[in-house]
Protein backbone atom coordinates (compact mmCIF):
# COMPACT_ATOMS: atom_id res chain seq x y z
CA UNK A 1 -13.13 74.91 79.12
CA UNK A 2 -10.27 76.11 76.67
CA UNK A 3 -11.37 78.93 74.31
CA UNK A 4 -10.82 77.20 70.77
CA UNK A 5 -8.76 78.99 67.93
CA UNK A 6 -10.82 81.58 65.94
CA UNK A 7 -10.28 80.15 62.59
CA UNK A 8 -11.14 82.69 59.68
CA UNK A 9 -12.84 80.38 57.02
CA UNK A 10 -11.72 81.57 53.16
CA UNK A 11 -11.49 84.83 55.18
CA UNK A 12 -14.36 85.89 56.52
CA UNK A 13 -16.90 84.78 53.75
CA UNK A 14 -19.57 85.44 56.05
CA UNK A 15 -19.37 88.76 55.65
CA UNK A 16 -17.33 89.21 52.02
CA UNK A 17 -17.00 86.90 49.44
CA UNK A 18 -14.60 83.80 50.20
CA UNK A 19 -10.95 83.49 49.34
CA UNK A 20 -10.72 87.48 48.81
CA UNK A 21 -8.38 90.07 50.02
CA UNK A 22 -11.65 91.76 51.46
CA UNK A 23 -12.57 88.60 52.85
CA UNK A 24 -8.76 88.58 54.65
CA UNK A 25 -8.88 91.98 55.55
CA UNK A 26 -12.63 91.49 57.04
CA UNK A 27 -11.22 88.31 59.37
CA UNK A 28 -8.04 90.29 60.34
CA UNK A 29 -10.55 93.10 61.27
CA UNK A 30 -12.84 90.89 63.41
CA UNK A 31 -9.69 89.66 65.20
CA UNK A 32 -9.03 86.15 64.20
CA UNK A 33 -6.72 83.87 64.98
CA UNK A 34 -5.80 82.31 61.99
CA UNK A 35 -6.91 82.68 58.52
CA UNK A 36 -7.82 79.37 56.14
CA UNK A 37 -7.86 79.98 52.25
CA UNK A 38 -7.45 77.32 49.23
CA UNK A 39 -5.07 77.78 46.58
CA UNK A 40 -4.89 76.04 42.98
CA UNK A 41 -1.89 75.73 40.56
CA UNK A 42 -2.87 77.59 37.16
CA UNK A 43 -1.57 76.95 33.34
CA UNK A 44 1.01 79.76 33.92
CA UNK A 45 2.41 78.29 36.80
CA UNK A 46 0.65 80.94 39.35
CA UNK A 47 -1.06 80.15 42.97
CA UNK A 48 -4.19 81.75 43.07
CA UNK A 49 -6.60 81.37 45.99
CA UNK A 50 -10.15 80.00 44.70
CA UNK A 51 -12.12 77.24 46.63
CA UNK A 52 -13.98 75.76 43.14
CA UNK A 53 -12.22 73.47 40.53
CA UNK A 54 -14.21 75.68 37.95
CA UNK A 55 -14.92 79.54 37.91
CA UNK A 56 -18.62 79.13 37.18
CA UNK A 57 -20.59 79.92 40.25
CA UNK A 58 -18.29 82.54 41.72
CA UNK A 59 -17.26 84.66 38.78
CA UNK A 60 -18.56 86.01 35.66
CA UNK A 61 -16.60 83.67 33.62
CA UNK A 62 -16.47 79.31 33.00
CA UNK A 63 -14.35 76.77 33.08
CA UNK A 64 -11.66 74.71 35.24
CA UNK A 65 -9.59 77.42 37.11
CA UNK A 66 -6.58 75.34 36.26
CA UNK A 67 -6.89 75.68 33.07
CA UNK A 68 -6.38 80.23 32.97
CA UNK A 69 -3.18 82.22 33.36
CA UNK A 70 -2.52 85.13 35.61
CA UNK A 71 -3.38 87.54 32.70
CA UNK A 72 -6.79 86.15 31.97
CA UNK A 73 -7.93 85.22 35.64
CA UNK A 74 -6.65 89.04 35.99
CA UNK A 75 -9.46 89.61 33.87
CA UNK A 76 -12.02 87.63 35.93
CA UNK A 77 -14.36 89.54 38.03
CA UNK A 78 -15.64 87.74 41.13
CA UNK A 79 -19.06 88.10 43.08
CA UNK A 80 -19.09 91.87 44.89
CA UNK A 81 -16.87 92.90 42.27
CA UNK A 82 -13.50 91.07 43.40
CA UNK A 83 -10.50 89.71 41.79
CA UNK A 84 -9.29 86.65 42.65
CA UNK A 85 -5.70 86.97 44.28
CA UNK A 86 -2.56 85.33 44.35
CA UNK A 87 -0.87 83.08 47.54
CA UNK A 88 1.47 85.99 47.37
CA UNK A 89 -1.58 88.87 47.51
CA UNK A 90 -3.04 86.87 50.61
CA UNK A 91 0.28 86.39 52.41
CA UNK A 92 1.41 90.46 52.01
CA UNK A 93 -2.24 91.46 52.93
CA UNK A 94 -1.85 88.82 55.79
CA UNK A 95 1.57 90.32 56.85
CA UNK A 96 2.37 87.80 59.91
CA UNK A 97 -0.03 89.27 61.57
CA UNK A 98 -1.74 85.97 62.16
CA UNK A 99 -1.27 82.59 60.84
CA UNK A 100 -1.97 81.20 57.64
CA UNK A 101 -3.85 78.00 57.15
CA UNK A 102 -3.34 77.00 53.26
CA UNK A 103 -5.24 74.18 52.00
CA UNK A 104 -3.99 72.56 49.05
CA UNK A 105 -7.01 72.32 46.98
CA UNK A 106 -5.90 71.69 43.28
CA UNK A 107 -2.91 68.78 42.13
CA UNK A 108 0.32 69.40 42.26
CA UNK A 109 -0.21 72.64 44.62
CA UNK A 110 2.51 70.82 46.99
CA UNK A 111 6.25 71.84 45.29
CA UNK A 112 5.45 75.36 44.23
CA UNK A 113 3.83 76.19 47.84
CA UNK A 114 6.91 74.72 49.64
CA UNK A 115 8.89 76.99 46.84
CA UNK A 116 7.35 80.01 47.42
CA UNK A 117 7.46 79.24 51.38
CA UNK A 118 11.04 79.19 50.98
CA UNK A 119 10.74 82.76 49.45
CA UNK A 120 9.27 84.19 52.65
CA UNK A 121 11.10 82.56 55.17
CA UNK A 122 14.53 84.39 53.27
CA UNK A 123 12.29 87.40 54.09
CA UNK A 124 11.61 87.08 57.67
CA UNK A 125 8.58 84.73 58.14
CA UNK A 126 8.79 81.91 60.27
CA UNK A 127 7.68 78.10 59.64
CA UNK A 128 5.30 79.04 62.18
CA UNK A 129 3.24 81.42 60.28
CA UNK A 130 2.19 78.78 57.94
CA UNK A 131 0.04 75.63 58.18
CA UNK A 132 -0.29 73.27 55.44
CA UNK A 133 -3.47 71.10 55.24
CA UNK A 134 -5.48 68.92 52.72
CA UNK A 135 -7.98 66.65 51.85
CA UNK A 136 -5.74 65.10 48.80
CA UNK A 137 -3.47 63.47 51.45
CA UNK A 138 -0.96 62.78 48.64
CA UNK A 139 -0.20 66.29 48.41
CA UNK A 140 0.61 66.44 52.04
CA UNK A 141 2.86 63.11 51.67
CA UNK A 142 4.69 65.24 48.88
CA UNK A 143 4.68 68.62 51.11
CA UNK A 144 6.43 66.37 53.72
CA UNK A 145 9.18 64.97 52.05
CA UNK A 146 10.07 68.85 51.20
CA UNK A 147 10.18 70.15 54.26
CA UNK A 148 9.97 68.07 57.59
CA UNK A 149 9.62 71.00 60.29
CA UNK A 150 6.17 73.11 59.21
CA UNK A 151 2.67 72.05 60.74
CA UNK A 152 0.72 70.00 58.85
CA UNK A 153 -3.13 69.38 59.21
CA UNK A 154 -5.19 66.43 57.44
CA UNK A 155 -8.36 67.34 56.07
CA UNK A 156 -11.06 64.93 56.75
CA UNK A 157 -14.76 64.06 55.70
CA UNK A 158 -15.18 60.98 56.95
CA UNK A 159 -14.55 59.05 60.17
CA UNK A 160 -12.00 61.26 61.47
CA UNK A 161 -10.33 58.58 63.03
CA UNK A 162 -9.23 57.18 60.22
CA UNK A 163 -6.83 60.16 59.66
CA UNK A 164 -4.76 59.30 62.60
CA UNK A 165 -2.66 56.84 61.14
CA UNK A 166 -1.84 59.35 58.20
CA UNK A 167 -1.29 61.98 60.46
CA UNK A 168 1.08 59.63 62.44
CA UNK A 169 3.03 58.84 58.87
CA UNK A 170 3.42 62.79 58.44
CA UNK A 171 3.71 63.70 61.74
CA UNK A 172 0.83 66.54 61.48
CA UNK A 173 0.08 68.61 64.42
CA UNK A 174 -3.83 68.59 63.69
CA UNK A 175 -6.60 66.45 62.08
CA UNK A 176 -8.89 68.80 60.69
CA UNK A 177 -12.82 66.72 60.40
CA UNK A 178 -15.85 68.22 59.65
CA UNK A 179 -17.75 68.90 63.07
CA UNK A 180 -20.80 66.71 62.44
CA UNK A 181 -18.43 63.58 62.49
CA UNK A 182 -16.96 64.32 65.41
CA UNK A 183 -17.81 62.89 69.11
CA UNK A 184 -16.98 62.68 72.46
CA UNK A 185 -15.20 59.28 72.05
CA UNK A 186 -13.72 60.08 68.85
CA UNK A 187 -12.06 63.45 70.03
CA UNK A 188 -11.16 61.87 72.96
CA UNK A 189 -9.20 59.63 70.78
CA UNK A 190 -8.02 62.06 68.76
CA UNK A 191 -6.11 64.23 71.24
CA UNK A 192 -4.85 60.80 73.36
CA UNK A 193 -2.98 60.40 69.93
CA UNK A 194 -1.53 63.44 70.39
CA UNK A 195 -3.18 65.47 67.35
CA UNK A 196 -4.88 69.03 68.17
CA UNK A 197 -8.36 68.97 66.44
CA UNK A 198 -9.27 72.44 64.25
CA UNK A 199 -13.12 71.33 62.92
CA UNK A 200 -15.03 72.90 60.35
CA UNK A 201 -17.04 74.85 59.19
CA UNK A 202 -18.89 75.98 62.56
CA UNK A 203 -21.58 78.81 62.20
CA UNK A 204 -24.16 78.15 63.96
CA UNK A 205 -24.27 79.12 67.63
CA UNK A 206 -25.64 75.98 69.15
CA UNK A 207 -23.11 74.08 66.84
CA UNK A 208 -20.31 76.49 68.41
CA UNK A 209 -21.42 75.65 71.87
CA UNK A 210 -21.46 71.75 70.98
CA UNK A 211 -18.01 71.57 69.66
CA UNK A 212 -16.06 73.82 72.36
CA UNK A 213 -17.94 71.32 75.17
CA UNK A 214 -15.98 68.53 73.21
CA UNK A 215 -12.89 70.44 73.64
CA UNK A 216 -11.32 71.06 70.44
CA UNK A 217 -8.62 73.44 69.68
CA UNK A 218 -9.92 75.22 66.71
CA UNK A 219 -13.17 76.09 65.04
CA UNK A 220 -13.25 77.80 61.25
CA UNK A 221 -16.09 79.82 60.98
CA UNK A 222 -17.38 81.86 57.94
CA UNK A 223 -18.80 84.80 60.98
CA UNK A 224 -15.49 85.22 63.38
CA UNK A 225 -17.48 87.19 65.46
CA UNK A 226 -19.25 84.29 66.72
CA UNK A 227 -16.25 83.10 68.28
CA UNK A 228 -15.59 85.97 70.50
């Protein structure tokens, strides 16, 4: 049996709160293999990493994060006392030490990511450090026509099958469902398409055990550890 990829979810939000530079740091520490974080477009044309469409639950402040600049989400203090970074925080605190899984979360996240991709590849970082992946499928088609080499994954609720023919249209290298929809015939399927399968979000270590039997390439998990 393969040993899947150890897929830091938001970091390592088991341990510090998601989509943080301490939450990065705390999944390069516990020896990942990849790190996944979610980035949204704000009103001053930033990428900031942030799961949530609004601030409310995380932070001490409300509203739609789209909706902020840099200079007021600055001001913004997440659970444990955190601030909530840039793409460009995460990437120099990520360092190509691993790769980094960014899922486009918010609209129009596609043409600035590509753009600021661009930026680090001028600076010595490879196509390869970088997977794009989504659940807004539209952003991928839009992330495609920019750039036709770097790995894309589609993001997937439902019956993950049903992402194969979109992954076949953008030529992804993964289909990324959520592990309860997945089966034996299904994966099976899957991979005879030719797709890799990273599933999430895998804690539990009975669930762990489950999806590794089916054979899948990757597992994000909010407790790295559990991998190992």
């Amino acid at each position: 049996m393969k040993k899947p990829l150890n897929i830091g979810h938001r970091g390592a939000m088991g341990h510090e709160t998601e989509n943080t530079i301490a939450s990065v740091k705390k999944a390069l520490e516990l020896n990942v293999d990849m790190i996944e974080i979610d980035v949204f477009l704000i009103k001053s044309g930033e990428l900031v990493v942030f799961h949530d469409e609004t601030l409310d639950s995380l932070t001490n402040t409300s509203g739609k994060i789209e909706d902020f600049t840099l200079e007021e989400l600055q001001k913004v203090v997440v659970k444990g006392n955190h601030q909530i970074p840039t793409l460009e925080e995460v990437i120099k605190t990520i360092d190509k030490k691993v790769p980094l899984n960014i899922e486009l979360k918010g609209k129009n996240t596609a043409k600035p990511t590509f753009e600021l991709l661009e930026k680090y590849y001028q600076e010595g970082w490879k196509k390869d450090d970088f997977v794009i992946s989504s659940f807004v499928w539209d952003e991928l088609e839009t992330f495609r026509k920019l750039d036709d080499k770097i790995s894309i994954a589609i993001l997937t609720e439902e019956n993950p099958i049903d992402a194969i023919e979109i992954g076949k249209k953008l030529k992804a290298v993964a289909i990324n469902p959520w592990w309860k929809t997945l089966t034996e015939e299904n994966s099976q399927r899957i991979h005879d398409e030719g797709f890799l399968i990273y599933t999430y979000t895998v804690n539990e270590p009975t669930d762990i055990k489950f999806v590794t039997e089916l054979g899948v390439d990757g597992i994000f998990c909010n407790f790295p550890e559990r991998l190992h």
